[in-house]
Protein backbone atom coordinates (compact mmCIF):
# COMPACT_ATOMS: atom_id res chain seq x y z
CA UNK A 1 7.14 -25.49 5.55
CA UNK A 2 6.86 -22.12 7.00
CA UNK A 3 10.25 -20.94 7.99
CA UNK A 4 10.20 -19.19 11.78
CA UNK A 5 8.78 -15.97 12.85
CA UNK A 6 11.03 -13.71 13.59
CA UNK A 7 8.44 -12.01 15.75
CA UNK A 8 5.15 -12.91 18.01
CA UNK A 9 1.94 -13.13 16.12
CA UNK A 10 -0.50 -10.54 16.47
CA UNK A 11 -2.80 -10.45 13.23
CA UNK A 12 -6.39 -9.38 12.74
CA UNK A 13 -8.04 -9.41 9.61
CA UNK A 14 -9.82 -5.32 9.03
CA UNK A 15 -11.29 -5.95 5.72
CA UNK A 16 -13.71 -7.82 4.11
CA UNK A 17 -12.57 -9.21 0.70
CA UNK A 18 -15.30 -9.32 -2.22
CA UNK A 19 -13.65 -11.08 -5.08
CA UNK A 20 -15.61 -11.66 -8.89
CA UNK A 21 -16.00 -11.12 -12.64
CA UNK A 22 -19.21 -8.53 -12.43
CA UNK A 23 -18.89 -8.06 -8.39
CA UNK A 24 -19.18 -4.11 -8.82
CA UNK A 25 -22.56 -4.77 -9.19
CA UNK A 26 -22.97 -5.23 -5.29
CA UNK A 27 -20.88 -2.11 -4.90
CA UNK A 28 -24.41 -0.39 -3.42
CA UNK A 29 -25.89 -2.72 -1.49
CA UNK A 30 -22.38 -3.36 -0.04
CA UNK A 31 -22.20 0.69 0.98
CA UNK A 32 -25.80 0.21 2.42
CA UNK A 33 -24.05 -2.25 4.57
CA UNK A 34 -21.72 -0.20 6.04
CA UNK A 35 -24.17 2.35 6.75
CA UNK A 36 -23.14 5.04 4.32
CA UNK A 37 -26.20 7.04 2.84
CA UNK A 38 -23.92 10.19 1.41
CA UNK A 39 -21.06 8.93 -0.55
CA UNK A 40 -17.62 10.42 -2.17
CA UNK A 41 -16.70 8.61 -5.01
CA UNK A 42 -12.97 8.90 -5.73
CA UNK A 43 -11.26 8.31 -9.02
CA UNK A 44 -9.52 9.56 -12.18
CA UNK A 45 -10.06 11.00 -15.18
CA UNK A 46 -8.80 7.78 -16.55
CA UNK A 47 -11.52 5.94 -14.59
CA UNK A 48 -14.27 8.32 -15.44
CA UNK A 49 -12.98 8.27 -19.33
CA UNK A 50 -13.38 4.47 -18.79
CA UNK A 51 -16.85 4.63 -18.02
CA UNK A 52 -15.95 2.63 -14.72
CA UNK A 53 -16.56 5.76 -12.26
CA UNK A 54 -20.51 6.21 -14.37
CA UNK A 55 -21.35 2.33 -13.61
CA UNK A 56 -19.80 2.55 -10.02
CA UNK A 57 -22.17 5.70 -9.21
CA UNK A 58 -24.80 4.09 -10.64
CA UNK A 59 -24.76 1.12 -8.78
CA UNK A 60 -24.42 3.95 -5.75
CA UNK A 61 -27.66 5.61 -7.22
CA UNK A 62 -29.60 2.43 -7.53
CA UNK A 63 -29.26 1.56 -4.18
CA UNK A 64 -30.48 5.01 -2.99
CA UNK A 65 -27.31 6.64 -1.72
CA UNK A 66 -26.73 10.65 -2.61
CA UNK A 67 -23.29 10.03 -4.36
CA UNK A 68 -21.14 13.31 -5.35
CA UNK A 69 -17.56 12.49 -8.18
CA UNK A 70 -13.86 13.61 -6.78
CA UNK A 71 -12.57 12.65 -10.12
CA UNK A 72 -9.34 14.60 -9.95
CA UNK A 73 -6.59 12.11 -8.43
CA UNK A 74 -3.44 12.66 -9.32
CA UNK A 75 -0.82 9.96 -9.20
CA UNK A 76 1.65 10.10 -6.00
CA UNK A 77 -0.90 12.34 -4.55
CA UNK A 78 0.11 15.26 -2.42
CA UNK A 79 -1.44 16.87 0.65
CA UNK A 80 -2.87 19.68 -1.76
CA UNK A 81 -4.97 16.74 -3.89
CA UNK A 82 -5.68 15.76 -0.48
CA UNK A 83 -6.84 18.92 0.64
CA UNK A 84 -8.84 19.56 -2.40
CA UNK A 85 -10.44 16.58 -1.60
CA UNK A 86 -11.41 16.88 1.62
CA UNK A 87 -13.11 20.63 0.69
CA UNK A 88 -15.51 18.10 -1.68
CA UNK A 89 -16.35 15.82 1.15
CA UNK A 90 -17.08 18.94 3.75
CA UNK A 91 -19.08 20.49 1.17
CA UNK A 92 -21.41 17.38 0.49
CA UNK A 93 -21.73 16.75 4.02
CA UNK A 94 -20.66 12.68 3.12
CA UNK A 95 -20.65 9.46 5.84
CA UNK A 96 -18.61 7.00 3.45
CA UNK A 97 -15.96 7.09 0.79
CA UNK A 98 -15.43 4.79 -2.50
CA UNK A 99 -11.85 4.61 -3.54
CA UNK A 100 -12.32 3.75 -7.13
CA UNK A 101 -8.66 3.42 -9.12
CA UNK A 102 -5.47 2.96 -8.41
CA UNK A 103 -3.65 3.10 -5.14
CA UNK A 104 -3.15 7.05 -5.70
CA UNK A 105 -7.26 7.13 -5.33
CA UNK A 106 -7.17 4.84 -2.29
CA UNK A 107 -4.89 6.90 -0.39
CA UNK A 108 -6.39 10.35 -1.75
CA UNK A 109 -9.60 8.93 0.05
CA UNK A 110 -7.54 7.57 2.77
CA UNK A 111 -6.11 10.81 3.31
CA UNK A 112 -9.15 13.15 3.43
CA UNK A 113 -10.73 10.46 5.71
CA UNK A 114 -7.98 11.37 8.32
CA UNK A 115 -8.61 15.38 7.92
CA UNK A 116 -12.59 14.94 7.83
CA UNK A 117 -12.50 12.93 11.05
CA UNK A 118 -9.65 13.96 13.03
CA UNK A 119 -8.41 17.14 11.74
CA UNK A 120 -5.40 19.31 11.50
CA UNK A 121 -3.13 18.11 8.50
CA UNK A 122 -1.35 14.96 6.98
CA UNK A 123 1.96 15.25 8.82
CA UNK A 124 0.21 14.94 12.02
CA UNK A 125 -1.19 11.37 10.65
CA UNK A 126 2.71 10.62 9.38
CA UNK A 127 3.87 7.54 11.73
CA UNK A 128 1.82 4.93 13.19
CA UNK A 129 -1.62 4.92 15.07
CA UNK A 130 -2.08 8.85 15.31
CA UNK A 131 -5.78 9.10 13.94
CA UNK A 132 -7.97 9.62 17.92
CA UNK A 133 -11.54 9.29 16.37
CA UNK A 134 -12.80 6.73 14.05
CA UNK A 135 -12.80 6.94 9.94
CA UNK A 136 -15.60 7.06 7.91
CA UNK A 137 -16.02 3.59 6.30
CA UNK A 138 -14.18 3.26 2.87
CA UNK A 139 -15.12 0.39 -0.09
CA UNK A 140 -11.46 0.20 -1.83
CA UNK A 141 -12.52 -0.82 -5.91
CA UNK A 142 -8.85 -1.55 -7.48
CA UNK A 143 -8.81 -0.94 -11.07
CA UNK A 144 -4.80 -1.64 -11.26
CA UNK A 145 -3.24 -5.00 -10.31
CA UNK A 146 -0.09 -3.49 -8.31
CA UNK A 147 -0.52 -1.46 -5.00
CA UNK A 148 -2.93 -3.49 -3.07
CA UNK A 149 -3.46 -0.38 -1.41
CA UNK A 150 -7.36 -2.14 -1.09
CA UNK A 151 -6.09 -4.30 1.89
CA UNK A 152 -3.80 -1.75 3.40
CA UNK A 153 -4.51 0.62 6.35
CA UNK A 154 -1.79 3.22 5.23
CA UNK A 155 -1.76 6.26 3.14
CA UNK A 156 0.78 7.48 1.15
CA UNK A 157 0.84 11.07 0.94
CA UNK A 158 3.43 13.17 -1.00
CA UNK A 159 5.06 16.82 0.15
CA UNK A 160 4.42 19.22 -2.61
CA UNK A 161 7.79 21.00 -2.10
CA UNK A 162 10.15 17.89 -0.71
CA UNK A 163 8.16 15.26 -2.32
CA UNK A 164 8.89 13.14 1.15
CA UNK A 165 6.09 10.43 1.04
CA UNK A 166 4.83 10.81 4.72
CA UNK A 167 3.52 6.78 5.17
CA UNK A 168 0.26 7.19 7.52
CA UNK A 169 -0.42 3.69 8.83
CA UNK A 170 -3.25 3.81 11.25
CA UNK A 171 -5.89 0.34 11.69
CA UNK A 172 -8.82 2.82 11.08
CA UNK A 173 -7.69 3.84 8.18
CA UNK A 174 -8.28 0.33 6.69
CA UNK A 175 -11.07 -0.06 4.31
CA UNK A 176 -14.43 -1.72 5.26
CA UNK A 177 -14.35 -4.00 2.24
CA UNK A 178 -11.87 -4.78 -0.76
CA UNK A 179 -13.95 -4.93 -4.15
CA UNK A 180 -12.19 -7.06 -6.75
CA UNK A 181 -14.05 -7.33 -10.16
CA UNK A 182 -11.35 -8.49 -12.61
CA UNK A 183 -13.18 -7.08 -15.16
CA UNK A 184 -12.49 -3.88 -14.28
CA UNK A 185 -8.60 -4.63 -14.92
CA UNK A 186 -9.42 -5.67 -18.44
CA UNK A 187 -9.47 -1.52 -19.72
CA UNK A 188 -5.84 -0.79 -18.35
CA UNK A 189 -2.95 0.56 -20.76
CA UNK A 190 -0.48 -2.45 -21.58
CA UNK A 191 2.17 -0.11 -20.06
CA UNK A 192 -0.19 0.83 -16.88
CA UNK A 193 -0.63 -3.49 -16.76
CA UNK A 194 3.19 -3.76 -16.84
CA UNK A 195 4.20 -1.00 -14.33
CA UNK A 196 1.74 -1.97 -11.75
CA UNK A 197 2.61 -5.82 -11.95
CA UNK A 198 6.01 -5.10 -11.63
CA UNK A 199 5.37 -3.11 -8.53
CA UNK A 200 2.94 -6.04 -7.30
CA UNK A 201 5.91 -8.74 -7.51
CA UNK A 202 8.19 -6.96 -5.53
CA UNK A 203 5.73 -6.27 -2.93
CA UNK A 204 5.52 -10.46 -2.74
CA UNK A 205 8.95 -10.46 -2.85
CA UNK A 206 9.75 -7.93 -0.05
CA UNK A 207 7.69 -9.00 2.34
CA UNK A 208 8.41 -12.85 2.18
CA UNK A 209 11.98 -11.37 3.54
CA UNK A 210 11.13 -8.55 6.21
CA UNK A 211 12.50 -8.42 9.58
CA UNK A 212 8.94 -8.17 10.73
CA UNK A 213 7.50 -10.88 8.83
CA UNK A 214 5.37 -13.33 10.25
CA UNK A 215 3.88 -16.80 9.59
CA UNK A 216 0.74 -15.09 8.58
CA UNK A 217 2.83 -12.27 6.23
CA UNK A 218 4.47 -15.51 4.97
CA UNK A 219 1.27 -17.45 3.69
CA UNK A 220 -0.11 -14.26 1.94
CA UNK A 221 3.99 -13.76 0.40
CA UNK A 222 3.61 -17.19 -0.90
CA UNK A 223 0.73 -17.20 -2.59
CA UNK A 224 0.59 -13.91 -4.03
CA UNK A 225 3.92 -14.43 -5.51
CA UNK A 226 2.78 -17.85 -7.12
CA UNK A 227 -0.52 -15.67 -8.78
CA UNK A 228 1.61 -12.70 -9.77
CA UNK A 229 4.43 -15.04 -11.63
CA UNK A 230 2.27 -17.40 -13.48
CA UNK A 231 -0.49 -14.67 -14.63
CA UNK A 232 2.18 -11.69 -15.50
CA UNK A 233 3.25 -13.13 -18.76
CA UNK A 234 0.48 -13.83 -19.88
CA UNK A 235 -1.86 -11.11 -19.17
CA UNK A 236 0.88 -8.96 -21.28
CA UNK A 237 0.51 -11.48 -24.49
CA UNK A 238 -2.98 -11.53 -23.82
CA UNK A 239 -4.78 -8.55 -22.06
CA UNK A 240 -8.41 -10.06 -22.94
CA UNK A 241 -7.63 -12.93 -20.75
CA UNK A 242 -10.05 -12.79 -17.56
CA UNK A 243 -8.15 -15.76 -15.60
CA UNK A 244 -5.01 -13.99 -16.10
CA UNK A 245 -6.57 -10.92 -14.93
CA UNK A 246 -8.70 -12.45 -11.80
CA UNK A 247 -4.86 -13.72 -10.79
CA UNK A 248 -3.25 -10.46 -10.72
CA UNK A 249 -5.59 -9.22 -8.82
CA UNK A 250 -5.38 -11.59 -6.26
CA UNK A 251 -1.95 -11.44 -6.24
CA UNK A 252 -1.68 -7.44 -5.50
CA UNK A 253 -4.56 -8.05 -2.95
CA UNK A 254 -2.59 -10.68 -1.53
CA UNK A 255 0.52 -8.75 -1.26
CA UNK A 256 -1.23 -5.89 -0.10
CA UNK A 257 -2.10 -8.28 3.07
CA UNK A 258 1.79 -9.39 3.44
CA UNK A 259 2.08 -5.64 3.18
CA UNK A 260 -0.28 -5.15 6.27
CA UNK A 261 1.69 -7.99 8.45
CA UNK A 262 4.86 -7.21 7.55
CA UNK A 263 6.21 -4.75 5.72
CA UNK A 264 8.73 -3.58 3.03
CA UNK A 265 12.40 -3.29 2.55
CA UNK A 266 15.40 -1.52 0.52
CA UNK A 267 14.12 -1.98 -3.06
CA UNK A 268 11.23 0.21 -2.01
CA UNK A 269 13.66 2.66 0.02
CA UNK A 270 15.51 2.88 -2.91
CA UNK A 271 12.65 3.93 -5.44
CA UNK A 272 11.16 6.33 -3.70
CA UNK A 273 14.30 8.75 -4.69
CA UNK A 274 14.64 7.84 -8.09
CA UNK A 275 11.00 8.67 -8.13
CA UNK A 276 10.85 12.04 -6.77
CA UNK A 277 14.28 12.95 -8.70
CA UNK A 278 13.49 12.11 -12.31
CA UNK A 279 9.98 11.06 -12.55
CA UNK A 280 10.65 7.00 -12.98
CA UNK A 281 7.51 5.58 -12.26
CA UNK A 282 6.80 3.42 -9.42
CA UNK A 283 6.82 -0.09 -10.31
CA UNK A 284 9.70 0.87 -12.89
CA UNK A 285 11.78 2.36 -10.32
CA UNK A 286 11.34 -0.56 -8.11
CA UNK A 287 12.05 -2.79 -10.96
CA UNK A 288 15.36 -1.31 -11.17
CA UNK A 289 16.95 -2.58 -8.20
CA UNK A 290 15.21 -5.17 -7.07
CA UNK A 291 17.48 -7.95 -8.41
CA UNK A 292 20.23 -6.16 -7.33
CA UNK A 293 18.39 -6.01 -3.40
CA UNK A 294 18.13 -9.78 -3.92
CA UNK A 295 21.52 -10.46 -4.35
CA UNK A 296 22.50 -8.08 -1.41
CA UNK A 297 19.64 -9.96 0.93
CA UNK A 298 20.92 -13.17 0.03
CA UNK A 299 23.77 -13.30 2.35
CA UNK A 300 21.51 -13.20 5.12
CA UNK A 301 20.91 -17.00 5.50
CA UNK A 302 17.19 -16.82 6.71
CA UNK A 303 16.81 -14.56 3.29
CA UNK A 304 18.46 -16.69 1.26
CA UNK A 305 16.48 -19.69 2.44
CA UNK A 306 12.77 -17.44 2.02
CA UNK A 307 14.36 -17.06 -1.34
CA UNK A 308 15.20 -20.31 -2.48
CA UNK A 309 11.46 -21.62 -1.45
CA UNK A 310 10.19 -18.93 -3.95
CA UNK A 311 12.19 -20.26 -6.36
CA UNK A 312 11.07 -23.60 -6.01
CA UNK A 313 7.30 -22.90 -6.44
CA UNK A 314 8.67 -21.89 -10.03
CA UNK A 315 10.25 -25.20 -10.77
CA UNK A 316 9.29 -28.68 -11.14
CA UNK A 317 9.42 -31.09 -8.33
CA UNK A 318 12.88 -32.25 -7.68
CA UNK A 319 14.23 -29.21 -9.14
CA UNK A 320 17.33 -29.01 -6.28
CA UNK A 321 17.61 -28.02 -2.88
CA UNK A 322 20.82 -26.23 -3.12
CA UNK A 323 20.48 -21.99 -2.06
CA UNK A 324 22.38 -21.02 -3.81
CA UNK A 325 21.24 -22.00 -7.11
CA UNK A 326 17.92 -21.18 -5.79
CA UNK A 327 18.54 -17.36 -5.25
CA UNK A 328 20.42 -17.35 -8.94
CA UNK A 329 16.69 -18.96 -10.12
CA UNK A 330 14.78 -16.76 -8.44
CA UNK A 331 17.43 -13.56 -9.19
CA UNK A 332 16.74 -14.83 -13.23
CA UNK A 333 13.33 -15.06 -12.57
CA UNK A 334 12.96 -11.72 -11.16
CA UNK A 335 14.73 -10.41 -14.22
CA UNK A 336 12.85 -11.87 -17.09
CA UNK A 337 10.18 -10.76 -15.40
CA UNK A 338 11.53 -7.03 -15.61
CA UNK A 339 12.00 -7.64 -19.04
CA UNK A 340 8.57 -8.67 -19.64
CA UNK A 341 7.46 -5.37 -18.27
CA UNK A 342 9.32 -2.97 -20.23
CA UNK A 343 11.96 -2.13 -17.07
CA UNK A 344 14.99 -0.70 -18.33
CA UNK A 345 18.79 -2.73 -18.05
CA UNK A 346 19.76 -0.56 -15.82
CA UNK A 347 19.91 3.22 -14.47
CA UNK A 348 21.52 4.73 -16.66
CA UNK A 349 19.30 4.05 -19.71
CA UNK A 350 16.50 5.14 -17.39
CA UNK A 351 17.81 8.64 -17.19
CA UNK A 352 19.21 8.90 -13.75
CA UNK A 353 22.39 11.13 -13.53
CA UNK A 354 25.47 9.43 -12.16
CA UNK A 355 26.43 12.68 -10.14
CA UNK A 356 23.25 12.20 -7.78
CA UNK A 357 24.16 8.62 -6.61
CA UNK A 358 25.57 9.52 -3.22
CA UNK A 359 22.76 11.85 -3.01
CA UNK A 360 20.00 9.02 -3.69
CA UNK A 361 22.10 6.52 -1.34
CA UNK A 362 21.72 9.43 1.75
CA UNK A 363 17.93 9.82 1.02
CA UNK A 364 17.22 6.04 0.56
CA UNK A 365 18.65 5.10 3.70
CA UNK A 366 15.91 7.78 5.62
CA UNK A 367 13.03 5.82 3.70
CA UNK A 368 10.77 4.09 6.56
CA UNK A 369 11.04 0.61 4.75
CA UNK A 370 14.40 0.68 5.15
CA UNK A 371 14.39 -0.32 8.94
CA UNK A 372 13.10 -3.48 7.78
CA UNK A 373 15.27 -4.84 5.43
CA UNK A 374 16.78 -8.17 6.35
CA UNK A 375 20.33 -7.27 6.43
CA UNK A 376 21.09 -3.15 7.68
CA UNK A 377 22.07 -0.56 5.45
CA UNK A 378 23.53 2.32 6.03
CA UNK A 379 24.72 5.11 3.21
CA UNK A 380 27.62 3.20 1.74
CA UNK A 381 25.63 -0.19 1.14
CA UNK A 382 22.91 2.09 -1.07
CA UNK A 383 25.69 3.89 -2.60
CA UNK A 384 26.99 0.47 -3.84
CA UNK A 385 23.56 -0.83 -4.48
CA UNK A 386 22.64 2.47 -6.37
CA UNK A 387 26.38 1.94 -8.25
CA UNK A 388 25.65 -2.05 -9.61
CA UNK A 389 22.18 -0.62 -10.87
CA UNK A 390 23.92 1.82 -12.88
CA UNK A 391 25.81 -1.06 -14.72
CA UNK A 392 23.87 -3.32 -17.35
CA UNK A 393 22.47 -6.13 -15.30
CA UNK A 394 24.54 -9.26 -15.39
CA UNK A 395 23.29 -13.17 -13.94
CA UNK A 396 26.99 -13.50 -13.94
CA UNK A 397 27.05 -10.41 -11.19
């Protein structure tokens, strides 16, 4: 049973999901469909040296479309990959862009779609609902199981100097259609496979607990945390395996939809800093303090209840009803799970200097998830967060 919404219901569904092994296949006659004739085709060298980005334009080509390559994503892109972006899709005079990568090409696309339409630069975009004139239509392709940046209508887009991520949520900036071919995950780096999945879990994991979650935010929690958890191990024994694959990548999509109807809370707050400080990457730095976000959550009674119904879609039937025991299940979970994906024990072996703790804590608790975390923070509760990450993790904790 769903537990309450803590707010009114007010969901509408902006993209189209297209989910199958060999589905990039219908990547051009899905662009004819949403009228684009002139395409930009985003990516990374990764994706290009894949040969993913050649069979994606081809697709493009074979369909008739004029298709012209931004290949030069960067991850955590900044407003200067943005910009160089957006000179590409003046230049070639495009009506549609294909986000083909990880969420750093999504929202490099994302973000050049909000200059080519609207104008003036990202930090007018930063906030909610500031784009005045409709986007060009966008096919997400997700080659990474993690962001599920594909069913999000925000872009993430870094300062050069500050490295602030300025979020830019706007409905418009949604993409037309979500293209998930699992076999497109199959090429990723076992360490690419781990970081991203990591990220993915927490994003299930988050969201099941925001203030602004809904019974709608809930479903999509649920079940993308039962895809990610059961298909994680074993696409890391086995990256061949397709199934495991196709589950991943329903489980980021799906999280990227809790994403859209709720939102995300201190873990996420608290990586962002670690991120921009000492180059930890993403998922990792998430990784890091999520069980020790858990733990803080958990004395929040509607928390600790979300929590202990995760847990028991890990256990067999009968497994107990107590919380408590739940949220130490789910905490142990959580932190095999870390294992699995090569996050470190703690902060300390991850390279982060003890001196900048009350410096992360103040810059965590300005993060826009923040305002959505179950329980409140303010400076001291990161501090001590930041503090018991520093520590080698303990169940016993």
């Amino acid at each position: 049973m769903l537990p309450p919404a803590p707010v009114p219901l007010d969901s509408q569904s902006r993209t189209r999901l297209v989910f199958g092994s060999g589905s990039l296949g219908r990547l051009g006659a899905l662009a004819r469909e949403v009228g684009m004739k002139r395409v930009l085709l985003v990516t990374d060298r990764g994706i290009v040296g894949a040969g993913h980005a050649d069979r994606a334009e081809a697709f493009l080509r074979a369909a008739g479309l004029v298709v012209a390559r931004f290949a030069d994503v960067r991850e955590n892109p900044t407003t200067l990959d943005v910009g160089s972006c957006l000179e590409m899709a003046r230049d070639e005079r495009i009506d549609g862009f294909v986000g083909l990568g990880g969420g750093s090409s999504m929202d490099t696309a994302k973000g050049a779609n909000f200059l080519l339409t609207n104008g003036g630069e990202m930090k007018d975009y930063w906030g909610v609902g500031k784009a005045t004139f409709p986007l060009l239509p966008l096919i997400a392709i997700p080659t990474t199981a993690g962001t599920g940046s594909e069913c999000q209508s925000a872009a993430l887009i870094a300062d050069p100097i500050s490295h602030q991520k300025m979020a830019c949520l706007d409905p418009k900036a949604a993409a037309r259609i979500a293209l998930l071919d699992p076999e497109l995950t199959v090429s990723m780096p076992q360490r690419v496979t781990a970081v991203t999945g990591v990220d993915a879990i927490a994003h299930a994991l988050e969201t099941a607990v925001t203030t602004r979650r809904t019974a709608i935010s809930s479903m999509y929690s649920r079940a993308a945390w039962g895809h990610l958890m059961s298909a994680f191990p074993l696409v890391l024994k086995n990256p061949a395996d397709l199934m495991a694959r196709a589950d991943m990548l329903l489980g980021s999509a799906m999280a990227g939809l809790a994403i859209e109807n709720s939102m995300l809370g201190a873990a996420h707050s608290m990586a962002n800093p670690l991120t921009a400080h000492f180059g930890i990457a993403h998922g990792i730095a998430v990784g890091l303090v999520l069980p020790h976000v858990i733990r803080f959550n958990a004395k929040s009674p509607e928390a600790r209840r979300e929590y202990s119904q995760l847990a028991a879609q890990l256990e067999s039937p009968g497994a107990g009803d107590d919380e408590e025991g739940g949220v130490h299940r789910l905490v142990h979970s959580v932190h095999i799970a870390m294992q699995l994906g090569g996050v470190p024990p703690d902060l300390r072996t991850a390279g982060v200097e003890e001196r900048l703790l009350p410096q992360l804590a103040v810059e965590a608790a300005q993060q826009w998830t923040a305002k959505f975390n179950p329980r409140s923070l303010n400076v001291a509760d990161f501090s001590d967060l930041y503090c018991a990450a520093f520590q080698p993790f303990s169940m016993q904790a």
